[in-house]
Protein backbone atom coordinates (compact mmCIF):
# COMPACT_ATOMS: atom_id res chain seq x y z
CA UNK A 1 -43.39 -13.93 -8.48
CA UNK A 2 -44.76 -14.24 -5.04
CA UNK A 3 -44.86 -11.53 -2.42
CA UNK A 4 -42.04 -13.30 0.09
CA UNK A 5 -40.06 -13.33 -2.88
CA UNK A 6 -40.30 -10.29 -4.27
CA UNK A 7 -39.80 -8.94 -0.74
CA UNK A 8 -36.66 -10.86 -0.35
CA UNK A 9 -35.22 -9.49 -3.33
CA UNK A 10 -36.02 -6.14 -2.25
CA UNK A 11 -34.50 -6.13 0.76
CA UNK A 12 -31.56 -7.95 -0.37
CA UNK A 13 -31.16 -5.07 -3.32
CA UNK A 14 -31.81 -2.60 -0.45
CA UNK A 15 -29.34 -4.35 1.26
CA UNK A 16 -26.37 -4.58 -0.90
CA UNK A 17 -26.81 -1.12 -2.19
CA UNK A 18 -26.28 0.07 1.47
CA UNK A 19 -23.07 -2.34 1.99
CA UNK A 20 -21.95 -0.76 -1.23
CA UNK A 21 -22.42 2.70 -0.41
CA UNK A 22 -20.86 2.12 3.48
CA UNK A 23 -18.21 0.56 1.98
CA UNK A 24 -17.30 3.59 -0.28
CA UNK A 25 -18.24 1.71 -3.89
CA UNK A 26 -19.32 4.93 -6.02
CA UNK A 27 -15.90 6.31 -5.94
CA UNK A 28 -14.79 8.24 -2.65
CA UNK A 29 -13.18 10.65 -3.76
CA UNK A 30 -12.56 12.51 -0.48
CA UNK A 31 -8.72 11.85 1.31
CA UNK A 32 -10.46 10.51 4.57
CA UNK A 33 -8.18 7.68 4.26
CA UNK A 34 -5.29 9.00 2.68
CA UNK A 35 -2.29 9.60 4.95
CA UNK A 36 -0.21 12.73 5.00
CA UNK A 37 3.01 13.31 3.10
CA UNK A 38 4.77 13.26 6.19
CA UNK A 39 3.16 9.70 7.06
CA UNK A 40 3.72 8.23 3.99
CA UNK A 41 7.34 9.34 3.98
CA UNK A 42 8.08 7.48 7.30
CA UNK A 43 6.03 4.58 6.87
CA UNK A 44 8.11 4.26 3.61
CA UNK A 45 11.75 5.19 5.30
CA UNK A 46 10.37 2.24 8.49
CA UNK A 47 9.67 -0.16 5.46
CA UNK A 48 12.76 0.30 3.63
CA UNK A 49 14.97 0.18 6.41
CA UNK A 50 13.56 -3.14 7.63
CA UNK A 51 14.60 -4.18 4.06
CA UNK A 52 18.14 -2.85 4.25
CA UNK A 53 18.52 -4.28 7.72
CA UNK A 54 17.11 -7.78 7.18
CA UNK A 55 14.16 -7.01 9.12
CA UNK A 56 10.81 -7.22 6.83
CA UNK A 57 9.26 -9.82 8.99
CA UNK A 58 9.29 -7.99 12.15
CA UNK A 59 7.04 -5.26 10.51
CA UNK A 60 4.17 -7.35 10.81
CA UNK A 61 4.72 -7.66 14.82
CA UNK A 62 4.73 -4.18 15.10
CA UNK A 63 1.71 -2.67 16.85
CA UNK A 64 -0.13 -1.71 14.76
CA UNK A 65 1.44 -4.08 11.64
CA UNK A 66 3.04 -2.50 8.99
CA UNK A 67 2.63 -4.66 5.83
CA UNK A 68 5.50 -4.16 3.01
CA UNK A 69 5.50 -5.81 -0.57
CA UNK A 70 8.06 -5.56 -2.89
CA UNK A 71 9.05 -8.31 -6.02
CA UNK A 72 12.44 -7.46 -5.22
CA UNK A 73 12.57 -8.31 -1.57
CA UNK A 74 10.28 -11.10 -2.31
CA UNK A 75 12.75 -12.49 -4.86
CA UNK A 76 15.46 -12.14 -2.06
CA UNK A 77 17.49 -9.42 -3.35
CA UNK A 78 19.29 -7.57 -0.69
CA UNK A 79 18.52 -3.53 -0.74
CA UNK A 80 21.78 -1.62 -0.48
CA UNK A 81 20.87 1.54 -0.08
CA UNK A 82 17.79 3.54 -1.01
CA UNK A 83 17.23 7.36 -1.85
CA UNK A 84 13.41 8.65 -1.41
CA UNK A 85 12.82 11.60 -3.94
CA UNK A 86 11.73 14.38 -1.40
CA UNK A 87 9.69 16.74 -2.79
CA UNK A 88 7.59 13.98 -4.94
CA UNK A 89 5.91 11.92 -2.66
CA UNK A 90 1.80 12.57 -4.51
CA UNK A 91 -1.73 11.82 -3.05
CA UNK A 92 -4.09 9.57 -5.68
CA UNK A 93 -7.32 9.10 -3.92
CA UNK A 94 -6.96 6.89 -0.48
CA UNK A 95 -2.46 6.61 -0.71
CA UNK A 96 0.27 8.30 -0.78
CA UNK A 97 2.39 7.21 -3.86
CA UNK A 98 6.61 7.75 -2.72
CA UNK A 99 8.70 7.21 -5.47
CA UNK A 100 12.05 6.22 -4.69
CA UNK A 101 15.38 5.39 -6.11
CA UNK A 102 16.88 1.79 -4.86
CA UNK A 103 20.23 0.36 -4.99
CA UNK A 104 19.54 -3.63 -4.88
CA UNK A 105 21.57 -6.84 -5.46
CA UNK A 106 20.67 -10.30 -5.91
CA UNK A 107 22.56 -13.38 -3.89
CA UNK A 108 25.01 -14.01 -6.78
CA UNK A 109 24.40 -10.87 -9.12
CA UNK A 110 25.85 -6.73 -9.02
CA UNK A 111 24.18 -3.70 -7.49
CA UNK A 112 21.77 -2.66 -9.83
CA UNK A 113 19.39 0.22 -9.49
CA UNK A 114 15.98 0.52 -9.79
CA UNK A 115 13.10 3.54 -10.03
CA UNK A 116 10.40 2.45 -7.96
CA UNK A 117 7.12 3.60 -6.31
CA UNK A 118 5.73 2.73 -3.45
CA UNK A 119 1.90 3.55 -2.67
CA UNK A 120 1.27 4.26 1.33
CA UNK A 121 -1.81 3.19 2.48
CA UNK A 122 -2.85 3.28 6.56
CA UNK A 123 -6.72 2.58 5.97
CA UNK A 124 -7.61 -0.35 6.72
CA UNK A 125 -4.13 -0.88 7.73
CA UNK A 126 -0.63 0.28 7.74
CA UNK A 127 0.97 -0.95 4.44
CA UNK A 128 3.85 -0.39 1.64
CA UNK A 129 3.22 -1.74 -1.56
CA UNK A 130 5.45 -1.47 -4.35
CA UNK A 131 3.40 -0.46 -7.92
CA UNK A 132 5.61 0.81 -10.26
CA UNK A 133 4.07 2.48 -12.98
CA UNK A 134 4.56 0.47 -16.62
């Protein structure tokens, strides 16, 4: 192998082991990132209530953006009424996971209710994403 080479792929595994270790590959395990209880509870509550008021879209207008995913929403389904379970709201590494009891009906179906949780991330931006566990 020639010296230019092997000095290219030195600096590019120099390289790429830096990016890796800036971007936090190695497992952070520190809460840096993580938002409070108290955060993740009223990004949550803001989420949901765009949901229950027909208002998802305008959450990514909001400065700064909130982004919100949930199957249900996405399938349409209207949400009723929803019931956050104070008290369990839990940190896993960099989000906040809110579990939550919803009330939620489809177009042409009944109510039905649904155990969900939602995992509250603000790093690198605000966001609500339902992961329910299996």
């Amino acid at each position: 192998m020639s010296r230019s080479i092997r000095g290219r792929t030195t600096a590019a595994l120099i390289l790429g082991f830096g990016l890796a270790t800036a971007a936090g590959c190695g497992g952070q395990t520190g809460t840096g990132y993580a938002p409070t209880s108290d955060e993740a509870l009223a990004l949550t509550r803001t989420a949901l209530d765009a949901w229950s008021g027909g208002k998802v879209a305008e959450l990514s207008r909001r400065d700064p953006p909130l982004r919100f995913v949930d199957p249900a929403q996405a399938r349409g389904m209207a949400l009723i009424e929803y019931r956050i379970l104070d008290g369990e709201a839990r940190q896993t590494g960099p989000v906040v996971d809110v579990p939550v009891e919803l009330s939620v009906k489809a177009p042409k179906g009944k109510p039905q209710s649904i155990k969900a949780v939602y995992q509250v991330a603000t790093q690198p931006t605000a966001a609500v994403l339902r992961n329910d566990p299996d």
